[in-house]
Protein backbone atom coordinates (compact mmCIF):
# COMPACT_ATOMS: atom_id res chain seq x y z
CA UNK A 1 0.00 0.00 0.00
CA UNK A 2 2.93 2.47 -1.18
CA UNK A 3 0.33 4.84 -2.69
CA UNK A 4 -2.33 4.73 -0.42
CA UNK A 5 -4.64 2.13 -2.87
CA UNK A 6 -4.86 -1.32 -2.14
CA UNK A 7 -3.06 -3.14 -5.11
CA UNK A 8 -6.62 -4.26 -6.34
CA UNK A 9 -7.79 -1.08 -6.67
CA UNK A 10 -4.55 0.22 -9.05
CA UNK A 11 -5.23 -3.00 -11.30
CA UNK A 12 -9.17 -2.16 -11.51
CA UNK A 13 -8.58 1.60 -12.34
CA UNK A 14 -5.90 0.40 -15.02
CA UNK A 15 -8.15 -1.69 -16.44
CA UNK A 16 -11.54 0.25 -15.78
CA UNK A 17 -10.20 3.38 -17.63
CA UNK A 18 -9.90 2.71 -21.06
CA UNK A 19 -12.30 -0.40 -21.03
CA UNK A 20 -15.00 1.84 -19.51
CA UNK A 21 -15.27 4.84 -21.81
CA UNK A 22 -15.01 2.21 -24.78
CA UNK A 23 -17.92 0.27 -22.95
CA UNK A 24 -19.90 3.60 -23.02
CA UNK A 25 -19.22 4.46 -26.68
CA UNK A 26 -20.63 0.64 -27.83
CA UNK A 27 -24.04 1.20 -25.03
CA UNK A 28 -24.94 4.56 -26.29
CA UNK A 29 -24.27 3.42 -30.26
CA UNK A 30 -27.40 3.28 -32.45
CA UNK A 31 -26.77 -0.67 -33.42
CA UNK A 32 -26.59 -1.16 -29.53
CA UNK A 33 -29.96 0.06 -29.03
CA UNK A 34 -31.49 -1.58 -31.56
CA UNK A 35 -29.97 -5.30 -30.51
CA UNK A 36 -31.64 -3.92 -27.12
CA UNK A 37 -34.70 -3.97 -28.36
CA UNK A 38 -34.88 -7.05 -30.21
CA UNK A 39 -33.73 -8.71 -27.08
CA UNK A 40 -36.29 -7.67 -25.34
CA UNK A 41 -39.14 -8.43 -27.77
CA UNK A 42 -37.75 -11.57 -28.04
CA UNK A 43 -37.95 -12.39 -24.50
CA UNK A 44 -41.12 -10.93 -24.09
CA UNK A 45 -42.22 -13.01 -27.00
CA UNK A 46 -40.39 -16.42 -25.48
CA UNK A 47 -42.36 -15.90 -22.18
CA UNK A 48 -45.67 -15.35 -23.46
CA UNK A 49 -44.80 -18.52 -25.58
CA UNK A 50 -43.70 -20.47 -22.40
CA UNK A 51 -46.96 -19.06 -20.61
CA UNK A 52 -49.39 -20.27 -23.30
CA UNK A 53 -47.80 -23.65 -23.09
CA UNK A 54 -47.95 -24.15 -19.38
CA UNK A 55 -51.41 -23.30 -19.54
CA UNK A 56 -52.68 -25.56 -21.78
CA UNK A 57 -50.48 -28.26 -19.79
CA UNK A 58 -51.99 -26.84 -16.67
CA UNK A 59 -55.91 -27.49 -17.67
CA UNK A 60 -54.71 -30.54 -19.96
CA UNK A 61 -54.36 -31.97 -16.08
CA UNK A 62 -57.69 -30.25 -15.15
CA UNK A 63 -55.63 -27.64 -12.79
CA UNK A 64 -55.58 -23.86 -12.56
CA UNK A 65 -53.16 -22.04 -14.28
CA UNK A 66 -51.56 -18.72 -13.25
CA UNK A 67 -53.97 -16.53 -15.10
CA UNK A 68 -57.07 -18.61 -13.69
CA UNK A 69 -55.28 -17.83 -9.86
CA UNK A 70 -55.17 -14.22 -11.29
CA UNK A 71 -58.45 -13.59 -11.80
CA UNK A 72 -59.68 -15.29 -9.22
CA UNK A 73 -57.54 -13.10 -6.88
CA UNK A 74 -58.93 -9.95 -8.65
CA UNK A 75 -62.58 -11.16 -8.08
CA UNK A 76 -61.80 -12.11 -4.46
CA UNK A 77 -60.53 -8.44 -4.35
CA UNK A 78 -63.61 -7.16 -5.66
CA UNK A 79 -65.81 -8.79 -2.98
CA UNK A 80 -63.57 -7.59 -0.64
CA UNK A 81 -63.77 -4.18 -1.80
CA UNK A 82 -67.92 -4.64 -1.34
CA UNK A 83 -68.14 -6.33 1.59
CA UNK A 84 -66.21 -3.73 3.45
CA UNK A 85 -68.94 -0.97 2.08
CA UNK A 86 -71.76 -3.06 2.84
CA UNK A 87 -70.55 -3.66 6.31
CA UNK A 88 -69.53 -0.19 6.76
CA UNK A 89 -73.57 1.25 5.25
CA UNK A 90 -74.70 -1.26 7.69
CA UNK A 91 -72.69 0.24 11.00
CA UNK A 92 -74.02 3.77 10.06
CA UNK A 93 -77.41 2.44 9.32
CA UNK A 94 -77.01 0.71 12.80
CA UNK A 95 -75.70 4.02 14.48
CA UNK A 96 -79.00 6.09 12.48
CA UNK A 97 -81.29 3.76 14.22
CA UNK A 98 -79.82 3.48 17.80
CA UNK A 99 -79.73 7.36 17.64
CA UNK A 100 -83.30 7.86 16.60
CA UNK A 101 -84.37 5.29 18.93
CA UNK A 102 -82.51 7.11 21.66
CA UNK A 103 -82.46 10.79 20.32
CA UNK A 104 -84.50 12.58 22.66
CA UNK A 105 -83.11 11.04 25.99
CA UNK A 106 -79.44 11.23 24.99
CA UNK A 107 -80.00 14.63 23.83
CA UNK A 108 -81.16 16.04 26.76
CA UNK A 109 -78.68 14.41 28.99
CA UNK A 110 -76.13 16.10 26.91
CA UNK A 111 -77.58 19.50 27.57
CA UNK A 112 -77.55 19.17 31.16
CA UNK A 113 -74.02 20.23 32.75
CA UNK A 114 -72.94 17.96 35.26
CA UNK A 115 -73.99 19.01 38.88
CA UNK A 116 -71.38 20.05 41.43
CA UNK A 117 -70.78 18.07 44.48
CA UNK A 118 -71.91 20.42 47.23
CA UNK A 119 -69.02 22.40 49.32
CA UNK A 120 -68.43 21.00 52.81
């Protein structure tokens, strides 16, 4: 460690230097971007391939594939989604009745200000 650098780092930076900014010329090259893009078309292409396939072998064997678990899980959040405004129309409903049933009574009560304990 004469220089202050591990030994590991003055190889990498040797290295890194030239082999870097030549790396950046090739990524930001027209050609580069293009071969980008076909890669990823293909792939996307290769996995909707490999999905189709493992569907068919899925219900060939009477099971549920992914996208059957998928939509199931989106209907299951859907009901969830309901249920929880049902149940919450209900508690006010609940609350509307309980209030008109005891309106009058609770009301008054609340008026009243609480009596003071008389001074010994």
């Amino acid at each position: 460690m004469a220089g202050g650098k591990p030994m590991w780092r003055r190889a990498f930076d040797r290295v890194e230097g030239p082999l870097g900014s030549a790396l950046e010329d090739v990524t930001r090259s027209a050609p580069f971007a293009e071969a980008l893009g076909l890669t990823t078309r293909a792939r996307a292409g290769v996995r909707r391939e490999l999905e189709r396939q493992t569907r068919r072998l899925w219900h060939a064997a009477n099971l549920p594939a992914g996208s059957d678990v998928a939509h199931l899980r989106q209907q299951l959040a859907a009901l969830d989604r309901e249920l929880r405004l049902v149940r919450r129309a209900l508690e006010q409903a609940e609350r509307r009745g309980e209030e008109e049933r005891d309106g009058p009574a609770r009301t008054r009560a609340a008026r009243r200000r609480p009596q003071r304990a008389p001074r010994p």
